[in-house]
N, C-alpha and C. Protein backbone atom coordinates (compact mmCIF):
# COMPACT_ATOMS: atom_id res chain seq x y z
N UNK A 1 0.84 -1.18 0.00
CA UNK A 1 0.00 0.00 0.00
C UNK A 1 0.89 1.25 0.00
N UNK A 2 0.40 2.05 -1.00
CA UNK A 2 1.56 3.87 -0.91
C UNK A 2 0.82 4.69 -0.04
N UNK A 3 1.48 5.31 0.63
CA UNK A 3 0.89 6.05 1.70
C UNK A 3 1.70 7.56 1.16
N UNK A 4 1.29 8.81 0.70
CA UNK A 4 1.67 9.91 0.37
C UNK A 4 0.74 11.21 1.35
N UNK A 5 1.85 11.57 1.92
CA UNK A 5 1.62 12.54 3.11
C UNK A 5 2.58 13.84 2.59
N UNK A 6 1.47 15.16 2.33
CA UNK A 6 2.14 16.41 2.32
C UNK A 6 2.61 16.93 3.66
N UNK A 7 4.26 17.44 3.52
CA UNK A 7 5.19 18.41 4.51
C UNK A 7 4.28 19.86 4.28
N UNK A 8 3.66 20.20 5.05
CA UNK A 8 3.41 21.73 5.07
C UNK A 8 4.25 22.46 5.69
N UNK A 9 5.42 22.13 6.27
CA UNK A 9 6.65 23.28 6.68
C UNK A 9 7.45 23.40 5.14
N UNK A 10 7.10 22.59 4.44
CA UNK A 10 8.57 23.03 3.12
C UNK A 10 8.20 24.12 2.69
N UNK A 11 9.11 25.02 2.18
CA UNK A 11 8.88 25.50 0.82
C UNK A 11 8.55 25.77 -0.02
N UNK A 12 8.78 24.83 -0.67
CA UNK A 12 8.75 24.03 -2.23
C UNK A 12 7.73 22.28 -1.19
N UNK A 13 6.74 22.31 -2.20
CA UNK A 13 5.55 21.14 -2.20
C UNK A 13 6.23 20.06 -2.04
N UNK A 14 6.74 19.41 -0.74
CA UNK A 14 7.10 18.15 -0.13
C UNK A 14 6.16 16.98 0.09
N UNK A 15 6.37 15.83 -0.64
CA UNK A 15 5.20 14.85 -0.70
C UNK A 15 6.48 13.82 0.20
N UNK A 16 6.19 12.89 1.11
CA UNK A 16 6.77 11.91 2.18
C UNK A 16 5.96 10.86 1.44
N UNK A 17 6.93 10.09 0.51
CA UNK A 17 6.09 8.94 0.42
C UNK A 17 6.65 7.36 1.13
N UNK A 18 5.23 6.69 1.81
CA UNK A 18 5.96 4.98 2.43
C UNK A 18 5.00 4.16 1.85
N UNK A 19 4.94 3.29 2.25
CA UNK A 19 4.84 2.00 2.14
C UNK A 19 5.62 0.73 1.15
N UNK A 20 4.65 0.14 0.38
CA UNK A 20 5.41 -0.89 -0.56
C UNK A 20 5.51 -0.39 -1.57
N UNK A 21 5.96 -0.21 -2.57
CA UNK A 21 6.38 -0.14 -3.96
C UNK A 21 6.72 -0.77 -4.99
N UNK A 22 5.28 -1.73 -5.07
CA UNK A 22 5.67 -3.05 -5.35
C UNK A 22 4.44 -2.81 -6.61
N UNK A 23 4.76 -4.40 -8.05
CA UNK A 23 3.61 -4.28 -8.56
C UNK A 23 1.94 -4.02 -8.38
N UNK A 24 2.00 -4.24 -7.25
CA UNK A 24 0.94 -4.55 -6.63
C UNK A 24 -0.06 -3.45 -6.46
N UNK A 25 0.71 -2.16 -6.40
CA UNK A 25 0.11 -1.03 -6.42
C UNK A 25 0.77 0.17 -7.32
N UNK A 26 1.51 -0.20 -8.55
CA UNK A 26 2.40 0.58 -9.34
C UNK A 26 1.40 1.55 -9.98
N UNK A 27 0.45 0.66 -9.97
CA UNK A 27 -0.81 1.87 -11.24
C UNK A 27 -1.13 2.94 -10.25
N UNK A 28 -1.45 2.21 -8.81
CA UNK A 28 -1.90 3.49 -7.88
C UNK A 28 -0.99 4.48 -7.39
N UNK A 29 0.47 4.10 -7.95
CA UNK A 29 1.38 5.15 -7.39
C UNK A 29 1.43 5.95 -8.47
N UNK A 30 1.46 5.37 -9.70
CA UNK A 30 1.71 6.48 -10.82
C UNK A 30 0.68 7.32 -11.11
N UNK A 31 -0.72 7.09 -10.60
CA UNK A 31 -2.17 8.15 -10.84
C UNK A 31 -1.63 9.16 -9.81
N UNK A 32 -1.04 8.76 -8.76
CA UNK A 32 -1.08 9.68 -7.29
C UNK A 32 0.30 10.68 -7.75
N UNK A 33 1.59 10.04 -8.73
CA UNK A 33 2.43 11.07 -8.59
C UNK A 33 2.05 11.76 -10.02
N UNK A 34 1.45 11.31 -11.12
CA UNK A 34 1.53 12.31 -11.98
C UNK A 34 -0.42 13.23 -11.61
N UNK A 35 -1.16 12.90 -10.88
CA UNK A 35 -1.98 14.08 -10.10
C UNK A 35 -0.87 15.01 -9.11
N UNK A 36 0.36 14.90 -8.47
CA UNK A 36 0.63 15.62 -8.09
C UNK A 36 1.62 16.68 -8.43
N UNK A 37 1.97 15.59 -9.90
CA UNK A 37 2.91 16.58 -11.09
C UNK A 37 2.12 18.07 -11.82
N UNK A 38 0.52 17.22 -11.82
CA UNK A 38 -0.47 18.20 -12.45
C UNK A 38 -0.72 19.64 -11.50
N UNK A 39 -1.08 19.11 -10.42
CA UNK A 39 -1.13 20.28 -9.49
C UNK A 39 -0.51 21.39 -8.70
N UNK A 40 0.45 20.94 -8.81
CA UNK A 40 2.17 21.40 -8.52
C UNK A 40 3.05 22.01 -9.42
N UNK A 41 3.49 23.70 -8.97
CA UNK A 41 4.44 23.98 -10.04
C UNK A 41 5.94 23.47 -9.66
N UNK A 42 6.27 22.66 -8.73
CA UNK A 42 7.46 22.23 -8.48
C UNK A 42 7.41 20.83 -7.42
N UNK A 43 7.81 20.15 -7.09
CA UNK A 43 7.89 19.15 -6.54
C UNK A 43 9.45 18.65 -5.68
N UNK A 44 9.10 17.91 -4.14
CA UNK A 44 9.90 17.43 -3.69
C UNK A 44 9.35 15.94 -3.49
N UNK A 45 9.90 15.20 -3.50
CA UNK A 45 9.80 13.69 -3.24
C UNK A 45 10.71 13.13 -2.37
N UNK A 46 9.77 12.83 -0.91
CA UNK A 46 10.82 11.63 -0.20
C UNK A 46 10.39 10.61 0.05
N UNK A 47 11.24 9.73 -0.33
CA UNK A 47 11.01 8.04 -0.42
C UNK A 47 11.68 7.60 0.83
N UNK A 48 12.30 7.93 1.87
CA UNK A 48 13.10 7.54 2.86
C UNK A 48 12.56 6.29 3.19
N UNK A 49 11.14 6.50 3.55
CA UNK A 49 9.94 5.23 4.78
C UNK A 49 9.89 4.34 3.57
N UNK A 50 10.37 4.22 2.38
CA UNK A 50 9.81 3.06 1.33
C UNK A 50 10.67 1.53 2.32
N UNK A 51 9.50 0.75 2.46
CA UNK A 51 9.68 -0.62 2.88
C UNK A 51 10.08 -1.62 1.52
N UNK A 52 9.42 -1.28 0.82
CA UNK A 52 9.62 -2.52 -0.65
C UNK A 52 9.76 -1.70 -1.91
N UNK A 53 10.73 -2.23 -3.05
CA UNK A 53 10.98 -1.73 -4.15
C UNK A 53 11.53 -2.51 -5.28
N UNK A 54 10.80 -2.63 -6.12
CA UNK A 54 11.08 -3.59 -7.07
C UNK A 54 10.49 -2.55 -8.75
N UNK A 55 10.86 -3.32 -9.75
CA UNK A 55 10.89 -2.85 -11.01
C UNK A 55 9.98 -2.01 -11.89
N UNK A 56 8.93 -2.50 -11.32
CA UNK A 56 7.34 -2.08 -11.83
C UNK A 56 7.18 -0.28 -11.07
N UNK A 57 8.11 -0.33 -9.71
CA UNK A 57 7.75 1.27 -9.33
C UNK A 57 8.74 2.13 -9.55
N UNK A 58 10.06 1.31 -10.41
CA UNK A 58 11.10 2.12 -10.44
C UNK A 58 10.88 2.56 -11.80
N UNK A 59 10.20 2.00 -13.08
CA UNK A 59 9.26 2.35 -14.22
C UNK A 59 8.53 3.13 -14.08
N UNK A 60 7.89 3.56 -12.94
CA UNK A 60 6.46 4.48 -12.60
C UNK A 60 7.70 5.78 -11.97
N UNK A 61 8.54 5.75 -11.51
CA UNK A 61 9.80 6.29 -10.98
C UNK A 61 9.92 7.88 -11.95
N UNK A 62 10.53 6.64 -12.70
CA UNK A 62 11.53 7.07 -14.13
C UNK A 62 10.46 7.97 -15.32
N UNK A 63 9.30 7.27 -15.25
CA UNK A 63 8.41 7.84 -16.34
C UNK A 63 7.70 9.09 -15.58
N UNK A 64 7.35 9.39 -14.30
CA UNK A 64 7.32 10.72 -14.00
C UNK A 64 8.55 12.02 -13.84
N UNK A 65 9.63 11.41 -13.88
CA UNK A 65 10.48 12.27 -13.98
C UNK A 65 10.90 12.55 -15.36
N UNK A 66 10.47 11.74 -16.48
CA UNK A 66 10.44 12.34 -17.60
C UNK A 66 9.42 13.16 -18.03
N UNK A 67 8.19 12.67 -17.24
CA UNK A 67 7.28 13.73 -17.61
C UNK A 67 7.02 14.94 -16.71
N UNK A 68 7.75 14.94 -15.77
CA UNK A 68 7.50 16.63 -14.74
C UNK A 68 9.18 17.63 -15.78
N UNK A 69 10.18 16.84 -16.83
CA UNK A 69 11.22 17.24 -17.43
C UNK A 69 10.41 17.80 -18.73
N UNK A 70 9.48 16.80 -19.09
CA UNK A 70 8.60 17.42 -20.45
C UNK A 70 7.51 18.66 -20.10
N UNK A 71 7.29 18.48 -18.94
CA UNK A 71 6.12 19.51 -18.67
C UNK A 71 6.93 20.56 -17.85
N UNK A 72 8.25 20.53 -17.55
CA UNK A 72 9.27 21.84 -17.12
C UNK A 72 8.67 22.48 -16.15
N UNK A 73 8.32 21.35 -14.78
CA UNK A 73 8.36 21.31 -13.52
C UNK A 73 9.07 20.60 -12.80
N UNK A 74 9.93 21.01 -11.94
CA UNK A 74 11.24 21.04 -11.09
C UNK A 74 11.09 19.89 -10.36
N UNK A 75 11.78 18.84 -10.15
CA UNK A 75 11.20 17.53 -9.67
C UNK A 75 12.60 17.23 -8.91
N UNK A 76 12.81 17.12 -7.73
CA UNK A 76 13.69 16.77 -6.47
C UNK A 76 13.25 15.42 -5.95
N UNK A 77 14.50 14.78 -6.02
CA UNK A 77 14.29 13.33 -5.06
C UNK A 77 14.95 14.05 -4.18
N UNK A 78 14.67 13.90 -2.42
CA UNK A 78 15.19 14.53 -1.52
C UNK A 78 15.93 13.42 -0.93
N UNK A 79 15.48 11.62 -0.76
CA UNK A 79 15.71 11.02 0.18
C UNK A 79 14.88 9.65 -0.39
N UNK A 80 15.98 8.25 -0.26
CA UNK A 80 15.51 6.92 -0.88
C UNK A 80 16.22 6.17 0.60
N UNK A 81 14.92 5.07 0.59
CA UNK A 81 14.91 4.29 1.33
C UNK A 81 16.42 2.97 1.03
N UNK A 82 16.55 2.28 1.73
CA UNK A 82 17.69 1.26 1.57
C UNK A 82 17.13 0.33 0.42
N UNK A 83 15.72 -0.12 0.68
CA UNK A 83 15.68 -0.96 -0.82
C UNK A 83 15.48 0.17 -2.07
N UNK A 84 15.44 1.31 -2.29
CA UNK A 84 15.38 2.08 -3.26
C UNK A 84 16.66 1.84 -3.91
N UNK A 85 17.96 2.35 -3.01
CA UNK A 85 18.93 2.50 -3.16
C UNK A 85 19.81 1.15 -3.63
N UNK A 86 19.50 0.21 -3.28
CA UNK A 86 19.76 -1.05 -3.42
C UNK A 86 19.58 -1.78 -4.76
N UNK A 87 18.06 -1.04 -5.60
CA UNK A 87 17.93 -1.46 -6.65
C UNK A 87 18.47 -0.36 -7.98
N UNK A 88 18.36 0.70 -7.45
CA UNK A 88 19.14 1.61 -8.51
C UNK A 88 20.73 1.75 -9.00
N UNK A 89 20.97 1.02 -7.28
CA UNK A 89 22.31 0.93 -7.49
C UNK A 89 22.89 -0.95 -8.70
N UNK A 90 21.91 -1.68 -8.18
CA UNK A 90 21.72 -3.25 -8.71
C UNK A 90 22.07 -2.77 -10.31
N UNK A 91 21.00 -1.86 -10.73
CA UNK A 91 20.46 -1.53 -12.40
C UNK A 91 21.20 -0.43 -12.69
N UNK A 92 22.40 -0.02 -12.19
CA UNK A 92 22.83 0.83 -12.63
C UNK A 92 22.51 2.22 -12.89
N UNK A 93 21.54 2.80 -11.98
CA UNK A 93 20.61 3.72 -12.50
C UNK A 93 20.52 5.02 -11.22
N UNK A 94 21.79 5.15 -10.55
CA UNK A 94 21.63 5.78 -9.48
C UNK A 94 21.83 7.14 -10.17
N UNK A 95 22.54 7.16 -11.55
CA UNK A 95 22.55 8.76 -12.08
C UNK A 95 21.53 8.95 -12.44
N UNK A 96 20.61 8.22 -12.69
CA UNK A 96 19.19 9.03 -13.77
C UNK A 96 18.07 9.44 -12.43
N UNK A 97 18.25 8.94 -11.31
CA UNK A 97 17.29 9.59 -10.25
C UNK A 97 17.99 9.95 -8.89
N UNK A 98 18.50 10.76 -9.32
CA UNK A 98 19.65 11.30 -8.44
C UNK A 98 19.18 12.30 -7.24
N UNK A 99 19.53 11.91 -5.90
CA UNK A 99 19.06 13.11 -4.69
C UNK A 99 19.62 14.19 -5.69
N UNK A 100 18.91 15.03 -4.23
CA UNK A 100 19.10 16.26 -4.50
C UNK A 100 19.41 16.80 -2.98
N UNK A 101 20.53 17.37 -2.67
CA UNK A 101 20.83 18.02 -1.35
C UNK A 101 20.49 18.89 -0.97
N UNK A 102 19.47 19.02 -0.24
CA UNK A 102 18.53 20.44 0.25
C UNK A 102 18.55 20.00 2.00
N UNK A 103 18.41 21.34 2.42
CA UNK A 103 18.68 21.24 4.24
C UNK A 103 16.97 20.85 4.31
N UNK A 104 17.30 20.38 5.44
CA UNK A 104 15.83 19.98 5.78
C UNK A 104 14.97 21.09 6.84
């Protein structure tokens, strides 16, 4: 289950996302981040609390950050959980969704 909770101290529109990130709910994560690509002129994303991560959400990942790049809204990964990191690093793919160092 994705659980997406807005930071109202940020800034810039901080979404905290946890739970699994698994096929299981890939369609429901990608309606929830590209509604929040739509509504948002900029975006932060933290994945820290992600418990599970596998292929199907790192696809749902990758294809909103091409599309908040096509629609030329500012898209920050702030923070990836250990299995995030684990599989980007597996697939070689830790440059294409790269933190971003911002104070908290």
């Amino acid at each position: 289950m994705v659980v997406i909770h807005k930071r109202d101290d940020a800034d810039v529109p901080t979404f905290e996302i946890s739970g699994e990130l698994t096929l299981d709910c890939a369609d429901t994560l990608r309606d929830q981040l590209m509604a929040l690509l739509a509504d948002n002129a900029s975006l932060r994303l933290n994945l820290m609390d992600v418990l599970d991560f596998d292929s199907s959400a790192l696809q749902v990942l990758l294809h909103v950050q091409r599309e908040a790049v096509c629609k030329g809204v500012p898209l920050q990964w702030i923070g990836f959980s250990l299995a995030i990191s684990q599989v980007l690093q597996l697939l070689n793919l830790s440059d294409e969704l790269a933190l971003t160092d911002v104070a908290a």
